[in-house]
Protein backbone atom coordinates (compact mmCIF):
# COMPACT_ATOMS: atom_id res chain seq x y z
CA UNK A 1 100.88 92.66 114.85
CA UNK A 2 101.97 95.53 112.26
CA UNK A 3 105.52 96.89 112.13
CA UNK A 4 106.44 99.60 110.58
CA UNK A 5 109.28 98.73 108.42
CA UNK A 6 111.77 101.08 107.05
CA UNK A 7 113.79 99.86 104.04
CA UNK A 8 115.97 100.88 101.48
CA UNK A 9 115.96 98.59 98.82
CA UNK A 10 117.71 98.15 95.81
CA UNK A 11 116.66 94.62 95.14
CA UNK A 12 113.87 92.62 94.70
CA UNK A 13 111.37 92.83 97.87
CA UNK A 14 108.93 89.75 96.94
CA UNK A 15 110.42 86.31 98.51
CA UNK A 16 110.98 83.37 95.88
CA UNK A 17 111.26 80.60 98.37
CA UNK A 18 113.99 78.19 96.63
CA UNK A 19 115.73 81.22 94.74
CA UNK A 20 118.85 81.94 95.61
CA UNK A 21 119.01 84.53 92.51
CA UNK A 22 118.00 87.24 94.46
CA UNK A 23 118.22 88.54 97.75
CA UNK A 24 114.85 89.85 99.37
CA UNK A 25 113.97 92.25 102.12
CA UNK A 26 111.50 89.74 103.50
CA UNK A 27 114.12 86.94 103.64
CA UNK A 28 116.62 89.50 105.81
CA UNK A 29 113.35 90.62 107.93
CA UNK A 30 112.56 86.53 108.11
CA UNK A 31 115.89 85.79 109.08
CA UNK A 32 116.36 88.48 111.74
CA UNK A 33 113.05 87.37 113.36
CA UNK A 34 113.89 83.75 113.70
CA UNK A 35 117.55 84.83 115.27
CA UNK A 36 115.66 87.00 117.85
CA UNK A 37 113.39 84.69 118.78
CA UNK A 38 109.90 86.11 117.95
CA UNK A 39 109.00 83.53 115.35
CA UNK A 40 110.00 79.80 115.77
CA UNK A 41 112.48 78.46 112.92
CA UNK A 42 109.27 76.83 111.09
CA UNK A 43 107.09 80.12 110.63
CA UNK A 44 110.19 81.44 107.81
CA UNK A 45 110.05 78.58 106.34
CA UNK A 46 106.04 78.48 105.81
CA UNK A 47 105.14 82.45 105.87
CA UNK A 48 101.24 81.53 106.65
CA UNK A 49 101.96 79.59 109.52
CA UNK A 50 102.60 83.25 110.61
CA UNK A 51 99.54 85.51 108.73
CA UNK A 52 102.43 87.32 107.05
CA UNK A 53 100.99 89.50 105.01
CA UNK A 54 102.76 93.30 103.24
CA UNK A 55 100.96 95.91 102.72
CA UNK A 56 102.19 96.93 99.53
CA UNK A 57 104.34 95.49 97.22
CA UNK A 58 107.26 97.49 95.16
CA UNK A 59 109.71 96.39 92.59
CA UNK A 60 112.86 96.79 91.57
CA UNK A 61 114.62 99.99 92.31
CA UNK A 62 111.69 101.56 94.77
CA UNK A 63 112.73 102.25 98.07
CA UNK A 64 110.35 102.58 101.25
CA UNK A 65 109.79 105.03 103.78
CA UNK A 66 106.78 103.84 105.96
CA UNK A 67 106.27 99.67 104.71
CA UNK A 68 103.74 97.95 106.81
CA UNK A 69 103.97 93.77 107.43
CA UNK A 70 101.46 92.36 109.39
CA UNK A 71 102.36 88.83 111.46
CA UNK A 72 101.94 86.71 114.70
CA UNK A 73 105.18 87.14 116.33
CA UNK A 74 106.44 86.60 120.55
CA UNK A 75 106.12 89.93 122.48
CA UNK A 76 109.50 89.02 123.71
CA UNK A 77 111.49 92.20 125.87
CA UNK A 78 113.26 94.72 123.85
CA UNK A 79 111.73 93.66 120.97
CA UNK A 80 112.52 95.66 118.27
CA UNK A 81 116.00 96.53 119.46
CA UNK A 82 116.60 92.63 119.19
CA UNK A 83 114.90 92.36 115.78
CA UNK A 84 116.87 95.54 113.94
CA UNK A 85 120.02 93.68 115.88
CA UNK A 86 119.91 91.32 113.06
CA UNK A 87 119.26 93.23 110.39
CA UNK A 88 121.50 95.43 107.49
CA UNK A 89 121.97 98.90 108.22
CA UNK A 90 119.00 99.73 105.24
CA UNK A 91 116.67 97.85 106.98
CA UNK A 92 115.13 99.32 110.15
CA UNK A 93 111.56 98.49 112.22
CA UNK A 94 110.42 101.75 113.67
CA UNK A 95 107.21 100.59 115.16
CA UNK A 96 104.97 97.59 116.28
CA UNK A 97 101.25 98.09 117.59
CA UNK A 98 98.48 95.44 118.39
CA UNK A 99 95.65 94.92 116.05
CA UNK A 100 92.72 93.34 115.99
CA UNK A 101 92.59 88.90 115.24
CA UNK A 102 92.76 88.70 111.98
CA UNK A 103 94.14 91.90 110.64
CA UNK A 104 95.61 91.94 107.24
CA UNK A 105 97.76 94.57 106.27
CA UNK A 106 97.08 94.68 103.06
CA UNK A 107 93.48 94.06 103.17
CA UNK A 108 92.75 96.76 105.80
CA UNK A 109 95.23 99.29 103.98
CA UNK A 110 92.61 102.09 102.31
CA UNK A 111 95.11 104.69 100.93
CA UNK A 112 98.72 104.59 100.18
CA UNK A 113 101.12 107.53 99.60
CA UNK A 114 104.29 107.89 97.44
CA UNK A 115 106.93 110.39 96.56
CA UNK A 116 108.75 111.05 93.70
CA UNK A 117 112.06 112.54 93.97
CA UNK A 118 113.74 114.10 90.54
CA UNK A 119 115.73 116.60 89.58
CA UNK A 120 114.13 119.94 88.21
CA UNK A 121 115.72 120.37 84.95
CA UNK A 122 112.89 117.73 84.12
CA UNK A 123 110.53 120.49 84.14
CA UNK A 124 113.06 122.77 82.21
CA UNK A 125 111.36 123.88 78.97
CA UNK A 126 112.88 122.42 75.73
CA UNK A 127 112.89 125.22 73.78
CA UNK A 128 114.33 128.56 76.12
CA UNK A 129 115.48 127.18 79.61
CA UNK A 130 118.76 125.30 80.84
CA UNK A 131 118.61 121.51 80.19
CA UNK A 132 121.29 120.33 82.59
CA UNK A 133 121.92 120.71 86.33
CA UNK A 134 122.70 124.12 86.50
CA UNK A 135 118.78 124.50 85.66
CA UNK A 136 116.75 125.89 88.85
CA UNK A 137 112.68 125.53 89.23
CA UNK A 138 110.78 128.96 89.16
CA UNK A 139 107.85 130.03 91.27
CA UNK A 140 105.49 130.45 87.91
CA UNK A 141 107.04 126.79 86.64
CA UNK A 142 106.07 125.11 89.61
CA UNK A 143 103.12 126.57 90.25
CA UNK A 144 102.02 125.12 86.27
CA UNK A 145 103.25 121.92 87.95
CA UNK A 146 101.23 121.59 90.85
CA UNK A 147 98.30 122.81 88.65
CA UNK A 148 98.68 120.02 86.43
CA UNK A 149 99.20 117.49 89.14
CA UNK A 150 95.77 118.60 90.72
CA UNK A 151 94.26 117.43 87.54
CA UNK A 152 94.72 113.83 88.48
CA UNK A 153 92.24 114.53 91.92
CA UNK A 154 89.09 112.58 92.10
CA UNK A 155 88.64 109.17 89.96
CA UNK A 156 89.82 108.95 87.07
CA UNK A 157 89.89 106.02 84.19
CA UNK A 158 93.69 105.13 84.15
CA UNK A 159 93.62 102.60 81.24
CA UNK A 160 96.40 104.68 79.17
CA UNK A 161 98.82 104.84 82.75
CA UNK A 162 99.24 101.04 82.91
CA UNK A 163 99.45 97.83 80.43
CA UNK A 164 97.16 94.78 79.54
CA UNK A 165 93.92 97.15 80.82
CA UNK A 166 91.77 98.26 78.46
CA UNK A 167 89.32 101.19 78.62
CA UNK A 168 86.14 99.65 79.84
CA UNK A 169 88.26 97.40 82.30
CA UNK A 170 86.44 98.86 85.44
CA UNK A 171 89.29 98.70 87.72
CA UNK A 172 91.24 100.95 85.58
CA UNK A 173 89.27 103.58 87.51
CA UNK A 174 91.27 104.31 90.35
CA UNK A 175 90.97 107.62 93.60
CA UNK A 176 93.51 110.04 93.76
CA UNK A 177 93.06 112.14 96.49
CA UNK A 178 95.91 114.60 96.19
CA UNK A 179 98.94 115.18 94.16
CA UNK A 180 101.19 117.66 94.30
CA UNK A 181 105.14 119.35 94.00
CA UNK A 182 106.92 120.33 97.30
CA UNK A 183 109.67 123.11 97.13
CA UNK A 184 112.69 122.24 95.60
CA UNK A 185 116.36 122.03 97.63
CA UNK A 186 119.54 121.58 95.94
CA UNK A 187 121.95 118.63 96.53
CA UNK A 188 125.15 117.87 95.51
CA UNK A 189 124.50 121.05 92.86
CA UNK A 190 121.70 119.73 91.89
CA UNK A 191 118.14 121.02 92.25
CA UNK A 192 115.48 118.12 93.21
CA UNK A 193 111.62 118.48 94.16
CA UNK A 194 109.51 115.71 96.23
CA UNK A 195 105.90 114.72 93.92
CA UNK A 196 103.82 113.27 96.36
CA UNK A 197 100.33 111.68 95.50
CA UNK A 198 98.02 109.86 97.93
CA UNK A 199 95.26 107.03 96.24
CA UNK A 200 93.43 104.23 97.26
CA UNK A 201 95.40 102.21 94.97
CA UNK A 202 98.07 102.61 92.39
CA UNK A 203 97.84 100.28 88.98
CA UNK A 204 101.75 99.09 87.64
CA UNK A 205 103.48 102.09 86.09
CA UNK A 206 100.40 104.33 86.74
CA UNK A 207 102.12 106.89 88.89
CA UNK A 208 105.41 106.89 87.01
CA UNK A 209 103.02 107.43 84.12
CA UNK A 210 100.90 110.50 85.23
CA UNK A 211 104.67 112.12 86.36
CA UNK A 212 105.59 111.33 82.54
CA UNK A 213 103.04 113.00 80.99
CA UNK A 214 103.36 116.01 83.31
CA UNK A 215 106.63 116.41 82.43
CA UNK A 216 106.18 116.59 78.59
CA UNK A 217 103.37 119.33 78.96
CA UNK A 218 105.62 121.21 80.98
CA UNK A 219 108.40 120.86 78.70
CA UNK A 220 106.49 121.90 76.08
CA UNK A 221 106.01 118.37 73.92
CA UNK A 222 102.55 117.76 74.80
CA UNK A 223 99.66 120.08 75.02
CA UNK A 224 97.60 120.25 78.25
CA UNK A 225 94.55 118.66 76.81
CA UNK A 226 96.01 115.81 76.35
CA UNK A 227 95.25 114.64 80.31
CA UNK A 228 91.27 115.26 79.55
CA UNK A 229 91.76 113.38 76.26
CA UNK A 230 93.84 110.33 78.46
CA UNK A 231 90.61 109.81 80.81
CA UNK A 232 88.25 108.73 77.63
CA UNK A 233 88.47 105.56 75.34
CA UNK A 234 91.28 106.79 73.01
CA UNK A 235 94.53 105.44 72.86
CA UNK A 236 97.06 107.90 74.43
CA UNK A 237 100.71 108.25 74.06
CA UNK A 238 102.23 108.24 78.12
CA UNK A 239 105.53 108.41 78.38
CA UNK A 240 107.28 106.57 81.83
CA UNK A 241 109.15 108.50 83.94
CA UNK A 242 112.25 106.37 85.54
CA UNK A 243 111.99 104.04 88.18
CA UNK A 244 114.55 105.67 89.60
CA UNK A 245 113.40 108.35 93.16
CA UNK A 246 109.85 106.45 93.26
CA UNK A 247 109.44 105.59 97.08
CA UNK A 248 106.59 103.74 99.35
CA UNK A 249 106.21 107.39 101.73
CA UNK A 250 103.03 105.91 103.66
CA UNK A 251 100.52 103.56 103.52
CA UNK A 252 97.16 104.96 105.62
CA UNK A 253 94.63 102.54 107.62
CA UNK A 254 91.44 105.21 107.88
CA UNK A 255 88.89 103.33 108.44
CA UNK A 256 90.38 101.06 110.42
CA UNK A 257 91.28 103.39 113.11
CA UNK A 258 88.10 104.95 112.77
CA UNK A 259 86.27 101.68 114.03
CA UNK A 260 89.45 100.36 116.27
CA UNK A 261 91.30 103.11 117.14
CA UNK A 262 90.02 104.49 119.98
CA UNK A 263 87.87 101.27 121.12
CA UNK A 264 90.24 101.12 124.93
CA UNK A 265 91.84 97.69 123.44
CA UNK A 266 93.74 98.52 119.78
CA UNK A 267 95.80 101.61 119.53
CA UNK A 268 95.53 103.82 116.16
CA UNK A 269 97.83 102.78 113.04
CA UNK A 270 99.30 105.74 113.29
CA UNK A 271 103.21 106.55 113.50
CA UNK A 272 104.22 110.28 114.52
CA UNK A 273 106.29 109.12 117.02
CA UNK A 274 108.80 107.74 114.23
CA UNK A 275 108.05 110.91 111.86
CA UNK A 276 111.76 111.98 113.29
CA UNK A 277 113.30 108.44 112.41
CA UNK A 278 111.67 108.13 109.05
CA UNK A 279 113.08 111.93 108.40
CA UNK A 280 116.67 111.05 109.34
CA UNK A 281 116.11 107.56 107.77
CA UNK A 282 115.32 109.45 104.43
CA UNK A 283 118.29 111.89 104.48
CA UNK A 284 120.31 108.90 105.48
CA UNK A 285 119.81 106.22 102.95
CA UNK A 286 116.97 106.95 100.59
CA UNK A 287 117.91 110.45 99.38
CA UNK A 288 122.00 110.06 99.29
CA UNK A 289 121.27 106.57 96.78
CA UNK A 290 118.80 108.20 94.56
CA UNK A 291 120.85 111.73 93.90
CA UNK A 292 124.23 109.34 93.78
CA UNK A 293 122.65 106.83 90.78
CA UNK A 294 121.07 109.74 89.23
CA UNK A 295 124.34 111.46 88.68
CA UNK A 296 125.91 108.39 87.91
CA UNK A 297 123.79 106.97 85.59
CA UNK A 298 121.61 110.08 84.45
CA UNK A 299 118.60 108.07 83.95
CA UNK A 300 116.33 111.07 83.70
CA UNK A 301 118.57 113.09 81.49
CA UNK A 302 118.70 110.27 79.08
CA UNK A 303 114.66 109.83 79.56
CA UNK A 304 114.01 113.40 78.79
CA UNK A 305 116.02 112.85 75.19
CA UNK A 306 113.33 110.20 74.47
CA UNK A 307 110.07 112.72 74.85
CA UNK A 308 110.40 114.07 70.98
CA UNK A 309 109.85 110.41 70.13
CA UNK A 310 106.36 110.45 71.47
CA UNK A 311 103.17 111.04 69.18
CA UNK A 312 100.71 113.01 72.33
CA UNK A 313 98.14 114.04 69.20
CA UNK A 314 98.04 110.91 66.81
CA UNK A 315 94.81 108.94 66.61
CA UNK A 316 95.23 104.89 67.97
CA UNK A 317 94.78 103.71 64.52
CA UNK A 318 97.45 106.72 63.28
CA UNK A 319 99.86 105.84 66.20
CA UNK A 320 99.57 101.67 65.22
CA UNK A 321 100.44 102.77 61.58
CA UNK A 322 103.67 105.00 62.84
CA UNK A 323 104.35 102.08 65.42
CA UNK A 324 104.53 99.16 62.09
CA UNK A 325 106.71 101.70 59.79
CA UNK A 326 109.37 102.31 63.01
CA UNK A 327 112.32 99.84 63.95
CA UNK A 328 112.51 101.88 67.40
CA UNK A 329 108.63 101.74 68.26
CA UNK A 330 109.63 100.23 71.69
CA UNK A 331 111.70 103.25 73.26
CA UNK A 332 111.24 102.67 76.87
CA UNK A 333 111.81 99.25 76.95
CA UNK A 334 109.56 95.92 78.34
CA UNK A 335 106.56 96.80 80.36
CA UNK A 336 108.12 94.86 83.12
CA UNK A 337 106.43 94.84 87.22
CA UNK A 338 109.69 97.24 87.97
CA UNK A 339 107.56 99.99 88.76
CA UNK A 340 104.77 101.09 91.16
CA UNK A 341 103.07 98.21 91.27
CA UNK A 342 100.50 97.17 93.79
């Protein structure tokens, strides 16, 4: 049985049974379906007695707008009034539908979509535009976005987006099947636009990678060969974009509702009904935390000051040399799972 769950999170999602470090979505979803009565006290404590199963995972400062878990649960009445009953405010189920015996979210899951919400003055240019939040996105500048963004269509060798995957790792070739920047809207004075990009699958950092390296062509650091150059063997240079505004949009079950869908037994995994809820959910509790901690904290402001640092035209063996001669080779920080990992 899937549910569409609808989270904000700014904490770990993945349960450590025995941790008390951290506090996880699934041990507030766990909780709230043994107190309603549609899984017995047991099932929480041993997730497989259950088939739980999410469809993707995220990390650390990601939020989600359309998380699927999959599970055997009681079709008790009222269901998921009872279930959201027991759960925070930034935790909502939107939707439950029958599947087929089985069914594994994750498994069955054949495209996922995210979003990236930032602020525009990322694509200010560093050398004759505004570099603070007064800056606002022009028609030409994000048209060169979104024609930079369509680069990343079709499949692609991603070894220089992630870590610890080298180029003729075969699974560093990954589907994108669109990617591209929505109109910008201003909040708080501030002028944000939405990325979204729909793949198969997503490797750790990839996506906040491909944003990165968008961002320093369009700011004028990097030239615009230097995506071609990214897909071959070479060692590239790709800056991270933040953590911060990366959100789980959708996660897409094609195939599945091509064979199931319309069979008379299984309904389609399909949620337009909730489109309205996950809207409103967005405006309410997504949007408002990632323009608040951006202002507060300035994390892409204080990203953007790192780009000069990066070599986009040395060779591998030039950038190893640089790397061995500089105390500050490491700007970004550990390569930690905090990203969009899957």
């Amino acid at each position: 049985m899937p549910h569409l769950l609808q989270r904000h999170q700014r904490l770990k999602q993945n349960r450590n049974l025995g941790s008390s470090q951290f506090k996880t979505i699934e041990d507030d979803l766990v909780s709230a379906l043994v107190q309603s009565g549609c899984i017995p006290e047991n099932h929480g404590e041993d997730m497989k007695k259950m088939s739980f199963q999410r469809c993707a995972r995220t990390d650390k400062g990601v939020s989600a707008a359309g998380q699927i878990v999959s599970l055997k649960v009681r079709l008790i009445d009222d269901i998921l009034e009872k279930i959201n009953n027991h759960l925070p405010s930034h935790i909502r189920i939107l939707g439950l539908k029958r599947v087929t015996g089985g069914f594994n979210s994750k498994n069955k899951c054949d495209a996922r979509t995210y979003a990236y919400m930032l602020p525009t003055f990322a694509f200010a240019h560093k050398d004759h535009d505004v570099q603070e939040e007064a800056y606002r996105l022009s028609r030409e500048t994000l048209e060169k976005v979104n024609s930079l963004l369509a680069c990343y269509k079709g499949t692609h060798n991603f070894h220089n987006f992630t870590s610890q995957k080298g180029p003729k790792d075969p699974s560093a070739r990954r589907y994108i099947m669109e990617m591209y920047c929505g109109e910008p809207f201003v909040r708080e004075n501030i002028e944000f636009a939405v990325i979204k990009v729909k793949g198969q699958s997503f490797m750790m950092h990839q996506i906040r990678k491909m944003i990165g390296l968008v961002i320093a062509i369009v700011k004028g650091y990097a030239p615009e060969s230097v995506i071609e150059r990214s897909w071959g063997e070479e060692k590239v240079d790709v800056p991270k974009a933040p953590g911060l505004g990366l959100v789980l949009e959708r996660v897409h079950f094609e195939k599945y509702n091509r064979r199931f869908g319309n069979d008379g037994l299984h309904e389609p995994l399909e949620w337009k009904e909730e489109e309205e809820k996950i809207a409103v959910f967005k405006e309410q509790y997504i949007y408002p935390t990632i323009i608040n901690t951006e202002r507060e904290e300035k994390s892409m402001m204080s990203w953007l000051s790192t780009l000069s640092i990066h070599d986009f035209n040395s060779s591998a063996a030039e950038m190893e040399a640089n790397k061995k001669n500089s105390k500050n080779s490491d700007v970004e920080g550990s390569d930690g799972c905090d990203g969009d990992s899957d």
